[in-house]
Protein backbone atom coordinates (compact mmCIF):
# COMPACT_ATOMS: atom_id res chain seq x y z
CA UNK A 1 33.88 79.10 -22.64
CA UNK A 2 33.65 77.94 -26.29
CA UNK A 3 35.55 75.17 -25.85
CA UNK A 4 32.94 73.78 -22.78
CA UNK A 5 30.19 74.92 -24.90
CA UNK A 6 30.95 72.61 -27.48
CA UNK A 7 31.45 70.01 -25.16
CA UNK A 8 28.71 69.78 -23.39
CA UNK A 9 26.31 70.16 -27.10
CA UNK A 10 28.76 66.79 -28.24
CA UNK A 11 27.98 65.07 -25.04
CA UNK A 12 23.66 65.81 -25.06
CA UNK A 13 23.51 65.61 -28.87
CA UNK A 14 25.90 61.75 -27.97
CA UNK A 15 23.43 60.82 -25.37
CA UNK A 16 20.11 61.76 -27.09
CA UNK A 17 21.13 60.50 -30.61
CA UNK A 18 22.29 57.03 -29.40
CA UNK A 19 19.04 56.81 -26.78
CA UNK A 20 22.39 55.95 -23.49
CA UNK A 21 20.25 55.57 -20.61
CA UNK A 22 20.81 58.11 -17.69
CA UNK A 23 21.67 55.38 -15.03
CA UNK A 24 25.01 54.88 -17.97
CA UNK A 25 25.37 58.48 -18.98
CA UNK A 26 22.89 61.25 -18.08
CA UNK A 27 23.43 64.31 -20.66
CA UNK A 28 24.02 67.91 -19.39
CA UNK A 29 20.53 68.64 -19.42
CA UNK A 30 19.92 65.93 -17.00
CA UNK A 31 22.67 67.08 -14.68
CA UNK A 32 21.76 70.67 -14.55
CA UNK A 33 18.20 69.47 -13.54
CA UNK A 34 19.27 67.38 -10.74
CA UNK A 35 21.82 70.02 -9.95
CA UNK A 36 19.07 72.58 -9.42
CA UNK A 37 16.00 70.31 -8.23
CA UNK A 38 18.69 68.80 -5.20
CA UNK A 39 20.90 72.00 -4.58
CA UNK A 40 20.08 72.37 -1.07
CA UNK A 41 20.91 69.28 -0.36
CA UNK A 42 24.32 70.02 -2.63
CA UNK A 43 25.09 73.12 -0.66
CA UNK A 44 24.63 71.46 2.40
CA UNK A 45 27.17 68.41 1.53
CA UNK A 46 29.54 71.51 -0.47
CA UNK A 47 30.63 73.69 3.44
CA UNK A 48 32.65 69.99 4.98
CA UNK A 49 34.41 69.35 1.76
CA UNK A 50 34.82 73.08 1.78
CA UNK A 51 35.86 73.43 5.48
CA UNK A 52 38.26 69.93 5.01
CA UNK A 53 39.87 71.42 2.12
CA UNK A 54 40.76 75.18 3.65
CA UNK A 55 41.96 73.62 6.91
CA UNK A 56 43.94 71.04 5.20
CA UNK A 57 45.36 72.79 2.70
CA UNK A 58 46.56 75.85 5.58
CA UNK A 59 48.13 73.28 7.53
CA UNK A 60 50.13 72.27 4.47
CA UNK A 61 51.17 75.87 3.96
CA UNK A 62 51.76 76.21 7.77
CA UNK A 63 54.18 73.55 8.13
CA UNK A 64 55.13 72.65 4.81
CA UNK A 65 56.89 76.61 4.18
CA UNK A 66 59.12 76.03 7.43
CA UNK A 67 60.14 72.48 6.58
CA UNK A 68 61.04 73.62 2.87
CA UNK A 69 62.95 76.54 4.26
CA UNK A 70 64.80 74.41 6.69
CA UNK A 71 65.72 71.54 3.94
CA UNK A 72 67.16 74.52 1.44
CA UNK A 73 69.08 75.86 3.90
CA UNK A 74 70.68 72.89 5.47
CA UNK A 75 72.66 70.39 4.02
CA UNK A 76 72.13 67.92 6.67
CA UNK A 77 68.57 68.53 7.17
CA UNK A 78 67.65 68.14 3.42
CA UNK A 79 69.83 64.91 2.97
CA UNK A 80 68.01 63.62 6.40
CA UNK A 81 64.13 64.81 5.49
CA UNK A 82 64.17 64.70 1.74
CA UNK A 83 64.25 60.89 1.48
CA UNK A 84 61.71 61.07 3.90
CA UNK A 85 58.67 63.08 2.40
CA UNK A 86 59.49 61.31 -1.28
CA UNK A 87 59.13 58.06 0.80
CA UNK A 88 56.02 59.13 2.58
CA UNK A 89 54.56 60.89 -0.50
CA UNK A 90 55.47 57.46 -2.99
CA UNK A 91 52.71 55.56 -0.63
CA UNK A 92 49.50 55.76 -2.48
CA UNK A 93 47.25 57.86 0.40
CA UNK A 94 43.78 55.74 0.13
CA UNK A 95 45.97 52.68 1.26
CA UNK A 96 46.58 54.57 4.19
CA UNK A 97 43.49 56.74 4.65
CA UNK A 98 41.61 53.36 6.57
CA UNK A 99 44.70 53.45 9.04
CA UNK A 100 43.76 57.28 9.92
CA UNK A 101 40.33 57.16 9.70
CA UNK A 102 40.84 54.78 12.81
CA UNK A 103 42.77 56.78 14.07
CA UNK A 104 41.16 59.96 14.04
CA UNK A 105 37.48 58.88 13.56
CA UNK A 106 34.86 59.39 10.82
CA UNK A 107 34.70 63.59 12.14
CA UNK A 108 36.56 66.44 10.82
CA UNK A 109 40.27 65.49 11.37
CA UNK A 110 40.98 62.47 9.63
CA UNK A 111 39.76 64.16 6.42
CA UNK A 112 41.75 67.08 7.31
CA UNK A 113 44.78 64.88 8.10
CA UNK A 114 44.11 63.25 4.19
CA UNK A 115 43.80 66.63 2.63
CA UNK A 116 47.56 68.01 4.61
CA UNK A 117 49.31 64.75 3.48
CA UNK A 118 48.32 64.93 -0.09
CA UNK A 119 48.96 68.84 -0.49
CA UNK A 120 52.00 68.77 1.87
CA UNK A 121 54.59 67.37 -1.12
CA UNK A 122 53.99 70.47 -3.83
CA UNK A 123 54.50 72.85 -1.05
CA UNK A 124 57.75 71.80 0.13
CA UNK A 125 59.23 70.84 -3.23
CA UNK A 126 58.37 74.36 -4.80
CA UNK A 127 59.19 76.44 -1.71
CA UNK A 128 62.79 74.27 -1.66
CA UNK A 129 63.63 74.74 -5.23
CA UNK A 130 62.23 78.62 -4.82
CA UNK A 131 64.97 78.87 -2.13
CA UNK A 132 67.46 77.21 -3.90
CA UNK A 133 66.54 79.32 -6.81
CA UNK A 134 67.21 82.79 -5.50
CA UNK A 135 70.12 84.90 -7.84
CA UNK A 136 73.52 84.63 -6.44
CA UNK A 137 74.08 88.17 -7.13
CA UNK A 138 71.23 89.31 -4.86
CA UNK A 139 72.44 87.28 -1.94
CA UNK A 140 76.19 89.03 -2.59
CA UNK A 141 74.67 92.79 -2.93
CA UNK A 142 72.60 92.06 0.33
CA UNK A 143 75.78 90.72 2.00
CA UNK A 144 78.27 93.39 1.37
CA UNK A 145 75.39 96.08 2.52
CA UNK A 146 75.87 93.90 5.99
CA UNK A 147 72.46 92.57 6.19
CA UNK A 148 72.26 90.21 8.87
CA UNK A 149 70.92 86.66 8.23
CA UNK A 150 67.34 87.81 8.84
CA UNK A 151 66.81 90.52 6.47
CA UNK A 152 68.42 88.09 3.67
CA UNK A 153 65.79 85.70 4.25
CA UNK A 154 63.00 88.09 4.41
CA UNK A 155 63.90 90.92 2.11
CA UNK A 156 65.96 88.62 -0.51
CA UNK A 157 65.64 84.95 -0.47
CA UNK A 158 61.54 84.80 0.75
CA UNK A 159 60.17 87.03 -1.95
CA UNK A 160 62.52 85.67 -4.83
CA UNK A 161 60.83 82.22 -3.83
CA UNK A 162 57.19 83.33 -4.02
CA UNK A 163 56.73 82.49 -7.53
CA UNK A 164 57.66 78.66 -6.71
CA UNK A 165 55.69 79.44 -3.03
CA UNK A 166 52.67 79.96 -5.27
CA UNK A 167 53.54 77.28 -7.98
CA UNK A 168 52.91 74.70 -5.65
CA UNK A 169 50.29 75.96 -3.77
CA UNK A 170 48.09 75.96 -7.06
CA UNK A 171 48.66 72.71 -6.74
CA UNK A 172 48.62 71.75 -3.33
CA UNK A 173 45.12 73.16 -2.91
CA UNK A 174 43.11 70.92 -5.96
CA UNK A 175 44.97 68.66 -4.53
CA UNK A 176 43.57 69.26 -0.90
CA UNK A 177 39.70 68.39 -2.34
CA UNK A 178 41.17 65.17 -3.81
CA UNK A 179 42.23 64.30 -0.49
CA UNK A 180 39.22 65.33 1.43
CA UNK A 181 37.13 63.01 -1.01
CA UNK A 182 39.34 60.47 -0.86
CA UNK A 183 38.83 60.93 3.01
CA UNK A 184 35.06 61.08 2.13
CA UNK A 185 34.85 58.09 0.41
CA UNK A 186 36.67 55.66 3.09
CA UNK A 187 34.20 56.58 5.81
CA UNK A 188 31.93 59.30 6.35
CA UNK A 189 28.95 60.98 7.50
CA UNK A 190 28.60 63.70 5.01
CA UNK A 191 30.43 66.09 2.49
CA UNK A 192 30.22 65.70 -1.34
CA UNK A 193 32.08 62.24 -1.39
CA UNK A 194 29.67 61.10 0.61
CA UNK A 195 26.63 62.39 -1.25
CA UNK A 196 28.31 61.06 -4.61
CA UNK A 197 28.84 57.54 -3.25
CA UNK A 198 24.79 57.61 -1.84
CA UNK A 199 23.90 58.50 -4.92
CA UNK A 200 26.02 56.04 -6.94
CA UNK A 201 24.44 53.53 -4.36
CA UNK A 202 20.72 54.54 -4.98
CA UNK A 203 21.77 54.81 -9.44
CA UNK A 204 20.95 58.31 -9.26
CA UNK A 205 23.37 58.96 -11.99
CA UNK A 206 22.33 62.71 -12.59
CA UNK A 207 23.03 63.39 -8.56
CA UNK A 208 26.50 61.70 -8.80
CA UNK A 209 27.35 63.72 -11.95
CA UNK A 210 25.76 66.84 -10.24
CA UNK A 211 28.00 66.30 -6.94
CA UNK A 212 30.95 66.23 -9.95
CA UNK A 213 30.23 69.20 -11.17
CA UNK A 214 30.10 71.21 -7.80
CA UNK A 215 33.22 69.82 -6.69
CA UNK A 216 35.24 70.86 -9.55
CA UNK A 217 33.69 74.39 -9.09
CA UNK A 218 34.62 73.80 -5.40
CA UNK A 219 38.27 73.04 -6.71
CA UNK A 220 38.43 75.95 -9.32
CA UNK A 221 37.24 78.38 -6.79
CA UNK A 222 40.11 77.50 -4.22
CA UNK A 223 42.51 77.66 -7.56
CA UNK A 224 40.97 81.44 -7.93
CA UNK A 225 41.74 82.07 -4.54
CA UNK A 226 45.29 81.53 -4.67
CA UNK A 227 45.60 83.38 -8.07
CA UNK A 228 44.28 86.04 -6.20
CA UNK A 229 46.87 86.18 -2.91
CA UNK A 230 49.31 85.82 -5.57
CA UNK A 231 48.26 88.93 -6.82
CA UNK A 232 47.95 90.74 -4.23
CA UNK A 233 51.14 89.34 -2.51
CA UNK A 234 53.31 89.95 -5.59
CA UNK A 235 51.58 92.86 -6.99
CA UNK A 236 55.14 93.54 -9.34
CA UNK A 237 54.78 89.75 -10.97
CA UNK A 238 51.89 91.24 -12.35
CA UNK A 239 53.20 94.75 -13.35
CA UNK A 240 55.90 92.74 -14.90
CA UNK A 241 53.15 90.86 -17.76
CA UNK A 242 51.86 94.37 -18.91
């Protein structure tokens, strides 16, 4: 909190001192006025991003656990998919956000579609190499007390990869607002992409900075929540720090 205190007394003391006009550069004070004097209008635009980034980033959980599971546990699999997500993931996603916005429309979905490509990677890389990962000497103990196939996955292999699990879905989900605003941007009717690239339209600096601000709340407290599942899912990661 220090640290962002003394940032934000450098950047009005910057702005004041050297007269930058607010269209350029509005100062904190300027921000936090528009952020208050517009935050209906802010809280209104927040619940789409909000909404695209949840759904988005669920999907990429959803789908992207079983895919990771299948490619560490199959040789052929992983030498037939792997080339394919790196390919799919090297393509930069606003090139091809235009292609699905005509394909699903300017509504929900083709935002949602944006946010599960873009947080799709991190899961399945962290949830492979969590698989990959698990002791050797685990899998043997669990073996020679006959444990079928199952309870190795779910008792043994699963919960030594939750660490990774939850690695990459720290990730994924920032990343899951940057695609829903990169979603926003291309085409649509509202959310807080759209409300920053009105207000960049009208030069209502302070609003664009404002919108800023509320998404990178909006991305820290989707970061919180998956600090906290981790928590409560691995409840002895956290014995183990104390």
């Amino acid at each position: 909190m220090l640290g962002v205190v003394v940032i934000l007394v450098a950047w009005q003391l910057y702005v004041s001192t050297f007269g930058i006009s607010r269209i350029v550069l509005p100062g904190p004070i300027d921000i936090a006025a528009a952020s208050l004097n517009n935050w209906p209008i802010l809280l209104k635009e927040c619940w789409p991003t909000l909404l695209e980034s949840l759904l988005g980033f669920g999907l990429a959980v959803a789908i992207g656990i079983p895919v990771a599971v299948c490619v560490a546990s199959s040789r052929v699999l992983n030498l037939m998919l792997y080339p394919i997500l790196v390919a799919t993931q090297s393509i930069p996603k606003v090139a091809v956000a235009p292609i699905i916005l005509v394909w699903f429309g300017l509504g929900l979905q083709s935002k949602l579609v944006i946010a599960f490509l873009v947080a799709f990677f991190p899961i399945v890389v962290d949830t492979a190499a969590g698989m990959r990962a698990t002791p050797p000497g685990l899998l043997e103990l669990a073996r020679s007390l006959r444990a079928s196939p199952l309870q190795v996955f779910l008792k043994v292999q699963f919960p030594a990869a939750l660490p990774f699990i939850f690695a990459g879905a720290k990730v994924a989900v920032t990343l899951a607002v940057v695609g829903a605003i990169i979603g926003e941007f291309v085409g649509s009717l509202n959310g807080l992409g759209n409300l920053l690239l009105t207000a960049n339209s009208q030069l209502d600096s302070a609003l664009a900075w404002a919108a800023l601000v509320w998404l990178s709340v909006l991305g820290i407290l989707l970061f919180a929540m998956v600090v906290v599942a981790e928590r409560i899912l691995m409840p002895w990661a956290e014995a183990g720090r104390h």
